[in-house]
C-alpha atoms as a PDB file:
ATOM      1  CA  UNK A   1     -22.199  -4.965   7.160  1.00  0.00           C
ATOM      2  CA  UNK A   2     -18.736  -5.413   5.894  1.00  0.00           C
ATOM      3  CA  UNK A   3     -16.782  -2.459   4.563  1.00  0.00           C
ATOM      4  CA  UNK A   4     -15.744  -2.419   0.981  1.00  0.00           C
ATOM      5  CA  UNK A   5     -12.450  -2.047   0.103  1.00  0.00           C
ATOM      6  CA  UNK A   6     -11.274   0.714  -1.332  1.00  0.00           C
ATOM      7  CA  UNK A   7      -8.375   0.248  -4.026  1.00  0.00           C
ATOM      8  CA  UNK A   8      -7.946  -1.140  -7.605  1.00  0.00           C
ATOM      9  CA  UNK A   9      -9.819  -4.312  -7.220  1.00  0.00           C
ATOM     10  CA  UNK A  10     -12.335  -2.740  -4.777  1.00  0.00           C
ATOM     11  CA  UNK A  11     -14.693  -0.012  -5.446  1.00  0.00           C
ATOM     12  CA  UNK A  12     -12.182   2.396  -7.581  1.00  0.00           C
ATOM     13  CA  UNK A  13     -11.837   0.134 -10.468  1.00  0.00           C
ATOM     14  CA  UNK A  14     -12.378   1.326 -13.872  1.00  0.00           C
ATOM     15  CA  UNK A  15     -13.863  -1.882 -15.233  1.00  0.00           C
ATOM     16  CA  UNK A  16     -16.337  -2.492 -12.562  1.00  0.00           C
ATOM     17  CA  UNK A  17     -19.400  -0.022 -11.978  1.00  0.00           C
ATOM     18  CA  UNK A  18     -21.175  -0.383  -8.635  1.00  0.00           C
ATOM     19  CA  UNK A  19     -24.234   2.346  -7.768  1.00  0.00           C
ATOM     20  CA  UNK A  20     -24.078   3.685  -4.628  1.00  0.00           C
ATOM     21  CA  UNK A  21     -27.909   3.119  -4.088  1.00  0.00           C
ATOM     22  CA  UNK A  22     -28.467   0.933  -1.692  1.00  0.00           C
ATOM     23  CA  UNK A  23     -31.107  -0.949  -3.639  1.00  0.00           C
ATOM     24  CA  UNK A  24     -30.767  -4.350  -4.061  1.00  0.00           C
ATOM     25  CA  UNK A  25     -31.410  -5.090  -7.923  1.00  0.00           C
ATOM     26  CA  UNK A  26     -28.495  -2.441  -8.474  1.00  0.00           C
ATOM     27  CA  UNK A  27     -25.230  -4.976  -7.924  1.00  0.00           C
ATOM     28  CA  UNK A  28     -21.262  -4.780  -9.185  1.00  0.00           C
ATOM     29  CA  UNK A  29     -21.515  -4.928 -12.798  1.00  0.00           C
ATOM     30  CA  UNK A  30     -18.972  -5.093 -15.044  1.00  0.00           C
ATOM     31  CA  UNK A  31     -18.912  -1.577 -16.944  1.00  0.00           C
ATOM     32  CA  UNK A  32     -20.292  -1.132 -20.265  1.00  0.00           C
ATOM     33  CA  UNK A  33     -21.801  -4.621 -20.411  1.00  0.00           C
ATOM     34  CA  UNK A  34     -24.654  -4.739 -17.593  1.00  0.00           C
ATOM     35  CA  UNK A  35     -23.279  -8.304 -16.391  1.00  0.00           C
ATOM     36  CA  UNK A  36     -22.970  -8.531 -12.752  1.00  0.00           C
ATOM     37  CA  UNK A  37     -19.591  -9.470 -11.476  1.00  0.00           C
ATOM     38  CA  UNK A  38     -21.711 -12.523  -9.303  1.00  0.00           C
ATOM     39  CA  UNK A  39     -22.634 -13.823 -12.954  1.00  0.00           C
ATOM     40  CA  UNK A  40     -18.964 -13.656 -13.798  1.00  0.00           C
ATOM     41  CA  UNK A  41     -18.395 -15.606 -10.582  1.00  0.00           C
ATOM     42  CA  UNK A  42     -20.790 -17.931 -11.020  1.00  0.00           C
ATOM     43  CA  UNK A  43     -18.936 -18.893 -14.518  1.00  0.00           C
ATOM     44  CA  UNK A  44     -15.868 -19.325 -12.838  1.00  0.00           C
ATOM     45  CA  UNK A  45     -17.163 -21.692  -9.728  1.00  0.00           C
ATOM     46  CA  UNK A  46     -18.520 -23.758 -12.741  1.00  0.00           C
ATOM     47  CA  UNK A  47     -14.679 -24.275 -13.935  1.00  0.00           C
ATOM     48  CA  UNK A  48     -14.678 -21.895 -17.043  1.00  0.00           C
ATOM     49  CA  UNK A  49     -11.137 -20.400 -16.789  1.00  0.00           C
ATOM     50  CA  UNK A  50     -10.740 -16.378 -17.107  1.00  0.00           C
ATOM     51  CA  UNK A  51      -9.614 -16.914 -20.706  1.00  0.00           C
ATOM     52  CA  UNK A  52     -12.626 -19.467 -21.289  1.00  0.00           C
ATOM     53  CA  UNK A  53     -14.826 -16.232 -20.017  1.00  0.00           C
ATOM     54  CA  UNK A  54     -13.742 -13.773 -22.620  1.00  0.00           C
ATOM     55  CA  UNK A  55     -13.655 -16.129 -25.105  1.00  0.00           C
ATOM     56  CA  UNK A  56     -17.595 -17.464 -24.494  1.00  0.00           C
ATOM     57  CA  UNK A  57     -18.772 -13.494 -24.028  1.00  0.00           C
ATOM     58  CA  UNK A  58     -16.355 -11.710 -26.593  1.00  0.00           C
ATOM     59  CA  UNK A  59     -18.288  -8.328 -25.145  1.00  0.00           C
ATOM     60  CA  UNK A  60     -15.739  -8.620 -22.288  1.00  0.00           C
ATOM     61  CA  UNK A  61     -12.413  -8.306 -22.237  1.00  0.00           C
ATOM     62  CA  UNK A  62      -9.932 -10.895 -20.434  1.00  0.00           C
ATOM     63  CA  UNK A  63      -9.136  -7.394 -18.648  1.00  0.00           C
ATOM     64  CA  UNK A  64     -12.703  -6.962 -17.173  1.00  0.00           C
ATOM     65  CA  UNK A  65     -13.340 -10.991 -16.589  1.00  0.00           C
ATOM     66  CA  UNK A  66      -9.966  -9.963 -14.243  1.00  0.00           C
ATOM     67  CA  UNK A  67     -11.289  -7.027 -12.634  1.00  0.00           C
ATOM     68  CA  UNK A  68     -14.637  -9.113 -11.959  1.00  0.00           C
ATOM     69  CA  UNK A  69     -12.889 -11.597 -10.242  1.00  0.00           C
ATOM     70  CA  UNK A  70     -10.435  -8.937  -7.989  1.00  0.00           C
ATOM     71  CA  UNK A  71     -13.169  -7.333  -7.035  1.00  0.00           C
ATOM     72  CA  UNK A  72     -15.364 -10.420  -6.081  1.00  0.00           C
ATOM     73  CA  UNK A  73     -12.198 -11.806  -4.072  1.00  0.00           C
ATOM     74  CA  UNK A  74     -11.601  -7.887  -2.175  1.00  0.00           C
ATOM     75  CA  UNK A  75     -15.431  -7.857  -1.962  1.00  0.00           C
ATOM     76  CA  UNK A  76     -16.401 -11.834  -1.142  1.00  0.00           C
ATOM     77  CA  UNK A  77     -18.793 -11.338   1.856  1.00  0.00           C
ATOM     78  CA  UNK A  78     -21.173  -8.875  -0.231  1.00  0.00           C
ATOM     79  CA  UNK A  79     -20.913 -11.278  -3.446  1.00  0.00           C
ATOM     80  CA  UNK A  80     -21.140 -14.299  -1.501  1.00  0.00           C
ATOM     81  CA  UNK A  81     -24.356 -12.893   0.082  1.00  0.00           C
ATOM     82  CA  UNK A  82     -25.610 -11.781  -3.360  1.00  0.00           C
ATOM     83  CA  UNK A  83     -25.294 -15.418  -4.422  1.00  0.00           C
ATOM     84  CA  UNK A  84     -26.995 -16.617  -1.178  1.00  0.00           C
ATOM     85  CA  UNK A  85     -30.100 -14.112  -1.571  1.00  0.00           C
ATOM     86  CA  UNK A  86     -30.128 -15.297  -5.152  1.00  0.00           C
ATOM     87  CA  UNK A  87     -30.598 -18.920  -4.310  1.00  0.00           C
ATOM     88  CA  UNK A  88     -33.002 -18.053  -1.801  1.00  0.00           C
ATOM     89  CA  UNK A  89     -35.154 -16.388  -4.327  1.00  0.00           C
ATOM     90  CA  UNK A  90     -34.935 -19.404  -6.556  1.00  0.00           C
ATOM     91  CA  UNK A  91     -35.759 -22.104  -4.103  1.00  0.00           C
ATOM     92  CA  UNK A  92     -39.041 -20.130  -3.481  1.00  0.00           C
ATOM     93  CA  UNK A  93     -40.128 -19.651  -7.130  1.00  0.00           C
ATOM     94  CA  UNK A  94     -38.963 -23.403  -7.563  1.00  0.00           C
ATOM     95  CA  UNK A  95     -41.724 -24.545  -4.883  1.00  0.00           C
ATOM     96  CA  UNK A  96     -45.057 -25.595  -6.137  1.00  0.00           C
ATOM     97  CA  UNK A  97     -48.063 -23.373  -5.182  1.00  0.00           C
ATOM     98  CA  UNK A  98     -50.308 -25.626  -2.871  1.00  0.00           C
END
């Protein structure tokens, strides 16, 4: 497993919260607002800009969209396979029970 990075867009960030229970419903979340930082990514592979983010979700600051988005690029193997176990999960619900 990769390590995590430990500096201001890693693990020691006061924006982002991440549990250190290795349990996998408990992911980076943005603090205060119980969004996931893979959420926040997922906005911003769909083209919305930083600035677009905060504006859409006025709960979050352009400050946190930004510390979202440093952590996911210090942190991109675990968020990438967040995204990946994610889409598994989908594809199986999304099949039709025979």
């Amino acid at each position: 497993m990769p390590r995590r990075r430990d500096h201001a867009c890693g693990s020691r960030n006061r924006y982002i919260n991440r549990p250190g229970i290795p349990y996998p419903r408990w992911k980076a979340q943005v603090a205060g607002t119980g969004l996931t930082v893979r959420r926040i990514v997922g906005w911003y592979k769909m083209g919305m800009s930083p600035k677009d983010i905060a504006l859409e979700y006025p709960h979050l600051s352009l400050a946190q969209v930004h510390a979202a988005l440093a952590y996911y690029h210090a942190n991109r193997d675990e968020i990438e396979s967040d995204i990946a176990a994610e889409e598994l999960l989908n594809d199986d619900w999304a099949r039709p029970v025979a």
